[in-house]
C-alpha atoms as a PDB file:
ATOM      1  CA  UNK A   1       0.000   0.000   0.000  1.00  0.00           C
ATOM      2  CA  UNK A   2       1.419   3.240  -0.723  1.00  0.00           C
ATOM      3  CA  UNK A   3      -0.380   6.636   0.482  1.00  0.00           C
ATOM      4  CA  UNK A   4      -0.360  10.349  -0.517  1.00  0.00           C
ATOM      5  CA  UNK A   5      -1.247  11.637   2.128  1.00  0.00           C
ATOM      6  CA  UNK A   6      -3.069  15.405   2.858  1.00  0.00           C
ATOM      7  CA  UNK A   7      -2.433  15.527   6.324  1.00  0.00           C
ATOM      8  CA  UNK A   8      -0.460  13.081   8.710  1.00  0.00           C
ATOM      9  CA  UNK A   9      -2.131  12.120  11.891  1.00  0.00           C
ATOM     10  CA  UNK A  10      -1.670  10.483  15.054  1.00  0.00           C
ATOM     11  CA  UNK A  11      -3.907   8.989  17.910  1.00  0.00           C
ATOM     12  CA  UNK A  12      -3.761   9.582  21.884  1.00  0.00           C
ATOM     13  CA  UNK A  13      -1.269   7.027  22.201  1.00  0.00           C
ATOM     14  CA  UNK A  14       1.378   8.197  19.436  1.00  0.00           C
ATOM     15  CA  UNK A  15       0.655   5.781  17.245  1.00  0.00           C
ATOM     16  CA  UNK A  16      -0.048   6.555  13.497  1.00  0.00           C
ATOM     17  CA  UNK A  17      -3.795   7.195  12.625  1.00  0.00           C
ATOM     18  CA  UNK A  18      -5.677   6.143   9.074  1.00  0.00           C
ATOM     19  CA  UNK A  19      -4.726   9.078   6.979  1.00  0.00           C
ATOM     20  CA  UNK A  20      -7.804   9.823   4.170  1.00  0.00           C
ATOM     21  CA  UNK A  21      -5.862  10.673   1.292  1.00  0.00           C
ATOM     22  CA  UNK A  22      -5.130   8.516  -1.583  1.00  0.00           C
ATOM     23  CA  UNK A  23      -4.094   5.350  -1.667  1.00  0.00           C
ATOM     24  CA  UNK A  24      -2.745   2.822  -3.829  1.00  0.00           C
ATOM     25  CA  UNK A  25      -4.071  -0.779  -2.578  1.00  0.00           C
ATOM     26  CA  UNK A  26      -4.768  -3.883  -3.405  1.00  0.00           C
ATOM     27  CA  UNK A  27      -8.442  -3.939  -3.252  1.00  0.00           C
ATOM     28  CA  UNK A  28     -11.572  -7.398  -3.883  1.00  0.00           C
ATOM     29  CA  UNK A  29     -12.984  -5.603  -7.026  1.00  0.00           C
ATOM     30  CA  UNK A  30     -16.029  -3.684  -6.487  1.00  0.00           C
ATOM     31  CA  UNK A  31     -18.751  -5.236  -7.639  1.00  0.00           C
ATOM     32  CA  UNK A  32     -20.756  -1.468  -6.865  1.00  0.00           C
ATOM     33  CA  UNK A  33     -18.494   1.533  -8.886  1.00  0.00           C
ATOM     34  CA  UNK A  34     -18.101   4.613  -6.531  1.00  0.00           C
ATOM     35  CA  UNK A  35     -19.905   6.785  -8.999  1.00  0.00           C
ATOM     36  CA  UNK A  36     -23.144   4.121  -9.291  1.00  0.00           C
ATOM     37  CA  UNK A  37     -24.028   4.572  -5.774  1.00  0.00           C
ATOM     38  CA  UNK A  38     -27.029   7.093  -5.316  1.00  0.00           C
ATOM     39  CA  UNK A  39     -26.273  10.282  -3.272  1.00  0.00           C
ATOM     40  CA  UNK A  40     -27.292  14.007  -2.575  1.00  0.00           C
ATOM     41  CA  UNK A  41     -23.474  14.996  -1.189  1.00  0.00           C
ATOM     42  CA  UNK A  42     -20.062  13.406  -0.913  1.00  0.00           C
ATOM     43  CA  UNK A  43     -18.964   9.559  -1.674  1.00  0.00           C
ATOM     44  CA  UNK A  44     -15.874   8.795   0.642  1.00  0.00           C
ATOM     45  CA  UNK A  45     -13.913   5.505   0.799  1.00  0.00           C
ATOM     46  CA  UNK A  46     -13.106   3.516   3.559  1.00  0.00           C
ATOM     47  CA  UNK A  47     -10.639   0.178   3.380  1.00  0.00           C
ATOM     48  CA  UNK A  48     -10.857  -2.677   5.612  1.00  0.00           C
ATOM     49  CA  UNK A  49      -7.359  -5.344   5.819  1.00  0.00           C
ATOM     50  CA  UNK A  50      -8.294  -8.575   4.842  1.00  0.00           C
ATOM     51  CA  UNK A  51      -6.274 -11.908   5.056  1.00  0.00           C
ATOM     52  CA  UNK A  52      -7.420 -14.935   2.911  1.00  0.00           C
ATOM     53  CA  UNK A  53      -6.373 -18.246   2.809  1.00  0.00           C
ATOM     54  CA  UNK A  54      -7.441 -21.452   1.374  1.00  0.00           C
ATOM     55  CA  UNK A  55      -7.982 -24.053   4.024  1.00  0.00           C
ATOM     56  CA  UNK A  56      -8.354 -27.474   3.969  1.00  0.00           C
ATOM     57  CA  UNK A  57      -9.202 -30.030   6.559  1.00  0.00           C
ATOM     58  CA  UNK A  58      -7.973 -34.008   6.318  1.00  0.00           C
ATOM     59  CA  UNK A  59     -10.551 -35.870   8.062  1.00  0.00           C
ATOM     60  CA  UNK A  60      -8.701 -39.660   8.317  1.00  0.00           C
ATOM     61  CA  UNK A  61     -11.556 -41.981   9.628  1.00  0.00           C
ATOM     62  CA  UNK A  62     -10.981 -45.499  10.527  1.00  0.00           C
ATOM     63  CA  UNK A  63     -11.220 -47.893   7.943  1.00  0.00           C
ATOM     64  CA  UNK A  64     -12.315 -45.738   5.541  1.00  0.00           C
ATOM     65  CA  UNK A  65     -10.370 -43.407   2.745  1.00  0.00           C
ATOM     66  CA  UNK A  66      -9.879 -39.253   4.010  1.00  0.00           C
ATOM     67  CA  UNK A  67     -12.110 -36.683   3.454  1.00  0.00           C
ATOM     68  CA  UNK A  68     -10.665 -33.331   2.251  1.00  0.00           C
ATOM     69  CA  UNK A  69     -12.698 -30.488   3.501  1.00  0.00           C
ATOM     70  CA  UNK A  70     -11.783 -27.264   1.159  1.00  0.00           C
ATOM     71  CA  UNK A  71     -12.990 -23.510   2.886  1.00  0.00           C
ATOM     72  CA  UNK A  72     -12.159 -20.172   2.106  1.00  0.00           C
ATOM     73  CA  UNK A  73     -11.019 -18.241   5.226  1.00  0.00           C
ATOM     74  CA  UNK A  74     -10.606 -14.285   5.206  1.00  0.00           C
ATOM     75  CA  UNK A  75      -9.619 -12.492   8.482  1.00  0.00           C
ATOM     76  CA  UNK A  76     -11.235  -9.303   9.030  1.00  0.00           C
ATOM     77  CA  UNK A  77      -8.082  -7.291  10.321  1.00  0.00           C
ATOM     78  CA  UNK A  78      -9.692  -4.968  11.697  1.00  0.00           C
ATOM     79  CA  UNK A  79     -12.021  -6.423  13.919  1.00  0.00           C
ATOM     80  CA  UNK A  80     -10.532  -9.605  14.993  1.00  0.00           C
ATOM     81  CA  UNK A  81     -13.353 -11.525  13.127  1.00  0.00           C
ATOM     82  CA  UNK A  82     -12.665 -14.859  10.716  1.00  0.00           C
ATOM     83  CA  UNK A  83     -15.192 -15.211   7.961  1.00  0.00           C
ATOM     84  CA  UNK A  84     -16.103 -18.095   5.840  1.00  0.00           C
ATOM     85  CA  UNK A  85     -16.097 -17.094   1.937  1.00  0.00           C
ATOM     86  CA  UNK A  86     -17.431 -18.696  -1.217  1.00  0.00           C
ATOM     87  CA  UNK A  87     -14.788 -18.162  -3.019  1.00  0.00           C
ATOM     88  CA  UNK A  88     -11.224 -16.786  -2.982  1.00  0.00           C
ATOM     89  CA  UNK A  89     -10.717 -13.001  -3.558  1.00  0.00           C
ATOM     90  CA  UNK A  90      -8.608 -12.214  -6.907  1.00  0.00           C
ATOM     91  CA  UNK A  91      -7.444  -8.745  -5.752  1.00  0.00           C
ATOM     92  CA  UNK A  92      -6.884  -6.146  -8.167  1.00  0.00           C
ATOM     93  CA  UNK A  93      -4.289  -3.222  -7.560  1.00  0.00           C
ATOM     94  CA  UNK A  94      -6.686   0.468  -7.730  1.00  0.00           C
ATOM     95  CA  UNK A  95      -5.650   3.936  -6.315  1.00  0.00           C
ATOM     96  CA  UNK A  96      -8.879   5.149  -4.640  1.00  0.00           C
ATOM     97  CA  UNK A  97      -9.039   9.061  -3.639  1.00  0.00           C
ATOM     98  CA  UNK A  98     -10.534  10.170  -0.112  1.00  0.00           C
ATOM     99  CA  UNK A  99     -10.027   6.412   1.208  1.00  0.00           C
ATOM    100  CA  UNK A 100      -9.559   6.326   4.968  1.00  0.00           C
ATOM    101  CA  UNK A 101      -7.222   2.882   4.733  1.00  0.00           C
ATOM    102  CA  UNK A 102      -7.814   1.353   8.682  1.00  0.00           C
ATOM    103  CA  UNK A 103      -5.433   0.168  10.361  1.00  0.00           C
ATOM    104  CA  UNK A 104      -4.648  -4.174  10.640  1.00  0.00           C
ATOM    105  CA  UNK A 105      -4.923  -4.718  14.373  1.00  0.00           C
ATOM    106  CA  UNK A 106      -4.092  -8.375  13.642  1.00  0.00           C
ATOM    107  CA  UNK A 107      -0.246  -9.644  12.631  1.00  0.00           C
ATOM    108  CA  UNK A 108      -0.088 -12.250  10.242  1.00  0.00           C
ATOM    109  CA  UNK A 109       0.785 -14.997  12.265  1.00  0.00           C
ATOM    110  CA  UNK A 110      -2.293 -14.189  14.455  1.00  0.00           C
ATOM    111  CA  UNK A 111      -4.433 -14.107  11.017  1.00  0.00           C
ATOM    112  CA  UNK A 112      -2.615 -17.880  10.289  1.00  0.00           C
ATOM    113  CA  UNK A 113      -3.772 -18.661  14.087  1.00  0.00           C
ATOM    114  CA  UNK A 114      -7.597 -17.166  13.916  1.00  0.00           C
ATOM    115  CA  UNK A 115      -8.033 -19.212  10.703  1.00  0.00           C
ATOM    116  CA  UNK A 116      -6.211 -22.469  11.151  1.00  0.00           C
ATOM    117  CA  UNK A 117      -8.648 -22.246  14.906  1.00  0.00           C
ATOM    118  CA  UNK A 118     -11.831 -21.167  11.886  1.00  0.00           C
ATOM    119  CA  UNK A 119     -11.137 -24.505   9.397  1.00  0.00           C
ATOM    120  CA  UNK A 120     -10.896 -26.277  12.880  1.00  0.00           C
ATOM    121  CA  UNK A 121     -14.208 -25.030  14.128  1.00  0.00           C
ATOM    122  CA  UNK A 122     -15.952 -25.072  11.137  1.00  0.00           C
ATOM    123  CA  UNK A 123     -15.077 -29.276  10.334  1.00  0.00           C
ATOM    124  CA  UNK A 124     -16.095 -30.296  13.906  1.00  0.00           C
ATOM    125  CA  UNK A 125     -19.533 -28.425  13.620  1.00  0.00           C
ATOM    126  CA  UNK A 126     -19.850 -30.698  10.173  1.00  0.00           C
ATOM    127  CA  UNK A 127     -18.371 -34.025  11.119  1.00  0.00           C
ATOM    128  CA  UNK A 128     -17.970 -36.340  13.951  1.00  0.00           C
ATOM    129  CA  UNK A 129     -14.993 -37.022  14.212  1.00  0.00           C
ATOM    130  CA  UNK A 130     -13.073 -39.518  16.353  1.00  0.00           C
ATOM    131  CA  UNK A 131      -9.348 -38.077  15.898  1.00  0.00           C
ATOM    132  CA  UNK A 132      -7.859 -34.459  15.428  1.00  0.00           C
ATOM    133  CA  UNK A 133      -8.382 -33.582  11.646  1.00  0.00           C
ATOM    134  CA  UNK A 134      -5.227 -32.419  10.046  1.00  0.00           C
ATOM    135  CA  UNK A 135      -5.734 -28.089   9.295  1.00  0.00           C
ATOM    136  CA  UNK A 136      -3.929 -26.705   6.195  1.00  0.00           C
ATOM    137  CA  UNK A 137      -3.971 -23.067   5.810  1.00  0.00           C
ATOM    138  CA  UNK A 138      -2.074 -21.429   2.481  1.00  0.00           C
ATOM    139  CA  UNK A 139      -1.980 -19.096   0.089  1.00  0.00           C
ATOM    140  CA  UNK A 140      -2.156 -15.994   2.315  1.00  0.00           C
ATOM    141  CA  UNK A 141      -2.866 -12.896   0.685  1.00  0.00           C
ATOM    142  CA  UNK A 142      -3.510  -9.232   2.166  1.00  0.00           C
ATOM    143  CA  UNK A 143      -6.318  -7.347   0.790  1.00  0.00           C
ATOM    144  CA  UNK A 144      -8.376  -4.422   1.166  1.00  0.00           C
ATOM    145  CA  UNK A 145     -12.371  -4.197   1.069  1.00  0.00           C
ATOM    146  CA  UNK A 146     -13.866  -1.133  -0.160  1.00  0.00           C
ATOM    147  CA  UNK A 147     -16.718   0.415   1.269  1.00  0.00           C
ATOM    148  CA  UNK A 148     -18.476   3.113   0.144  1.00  0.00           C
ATOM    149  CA  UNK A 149     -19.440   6.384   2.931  1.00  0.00           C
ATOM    150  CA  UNK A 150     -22.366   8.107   1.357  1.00  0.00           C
ATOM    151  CA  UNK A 151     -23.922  11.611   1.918  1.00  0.00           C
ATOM    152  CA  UNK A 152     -27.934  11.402   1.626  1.00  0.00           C
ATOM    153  CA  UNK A 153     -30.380  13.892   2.530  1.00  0.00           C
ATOM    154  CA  UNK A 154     -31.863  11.954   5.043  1.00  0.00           C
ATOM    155  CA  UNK A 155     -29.230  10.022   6.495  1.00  0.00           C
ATOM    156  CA  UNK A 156     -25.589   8.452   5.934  1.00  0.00           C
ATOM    157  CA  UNK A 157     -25.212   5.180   4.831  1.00  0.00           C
ATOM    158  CA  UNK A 158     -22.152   2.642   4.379  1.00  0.00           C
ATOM    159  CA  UNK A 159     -22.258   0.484   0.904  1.00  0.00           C
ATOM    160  CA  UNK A 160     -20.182  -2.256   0.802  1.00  0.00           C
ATOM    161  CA  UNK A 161     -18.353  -2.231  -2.881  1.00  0.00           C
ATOM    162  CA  UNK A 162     -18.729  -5.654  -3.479  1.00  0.00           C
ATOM    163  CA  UNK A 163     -22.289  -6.648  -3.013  1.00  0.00           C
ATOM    164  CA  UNK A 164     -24.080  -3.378  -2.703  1.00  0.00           C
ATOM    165  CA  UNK A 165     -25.016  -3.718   0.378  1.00  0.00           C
ATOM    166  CA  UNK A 166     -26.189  -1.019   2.882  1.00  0.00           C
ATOM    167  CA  UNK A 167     -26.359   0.124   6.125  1.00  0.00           C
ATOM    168  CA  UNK A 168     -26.809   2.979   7.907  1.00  0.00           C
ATOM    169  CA  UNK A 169     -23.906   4.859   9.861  1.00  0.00           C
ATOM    170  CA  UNK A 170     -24.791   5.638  13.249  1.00  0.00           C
ATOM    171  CA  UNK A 171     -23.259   8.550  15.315  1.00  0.00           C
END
């Protein structure tokens, strides 16, 4: 990620804050353009770190052949959280203008923790299973989600770029 930023920043602890600016990221491609998304003001950017793996789980019953369990983890950086996709993010690199980029609270070998502990979680609460499955988790990549900070007349909303999604932002 590389940043031009207006105006550096940081929090009460010293430590750097998002800087809205541009931003050169690798981003999951919108599925909603910026300039689709209906509104009566300003449409700001925000971008969320993502981690996403593909996991497997080896289930190795007795007497009979192993199962391969394939998922599709992502790691919201962000917020701690571990997400189960349908399928694996191709990223594409975009510079995005007024983007507040958020911080990743979560290293990398935390995000390989939170989603080998995910595939884990995930193949017990679909098999019974009388041994430890073996947990594979590869193919990391980092990645930023757009969303999409919209100015209406009657109230802001948050669109998430990808599925269009929205919500509105509360004070």
């Amino acid at each position: 990620m590389t940043t031009n930023a207006k105006r550096p920043a940081v929090d009460g602890q010293g430590r750097e804050d998002p800087v809205r600016g541009a931003a050169t990221l690798s981003v999951i491609e919108p599925g909603v353009p910026r300039d689709a998304v209906d509104a009566d003001g300003r449409v700001g950017a925000v971008a969320y770190p993502y981690r996403a793996y593909r996991g497997r789980a080896t289930i190795s019953p007795p007497l009979l052949d192993d199962r391969v369990e394939e998922y599709v983890v992502t790691v919201d950086r962000s917020r701690r959280l571990t997400l189960r996709a349908d399928t694996f993010p191709e990223p594409v690199t975009r510079t995005v203008d007024d983007v507040l980029v958020l911080p990743a609270e979560v290293s990398p070998a935390q995000c390989d923790e939170l989603a080998e502990d995910a595939v884990f979680k995930w193949t017990l609460r679909k098999f019974a299973v009388g041994s430890t499955p073996d947990i594979e988790v590869e193919d990391p990549i980092d990645v930023y989600k757009l969303f999409w900070l919209v100015e209406r007349e009657d109230r802001d909303v948050i669109v998430d770029s990808v599925d269009g999604t929205e919500r509105a932002l509360e004070d």
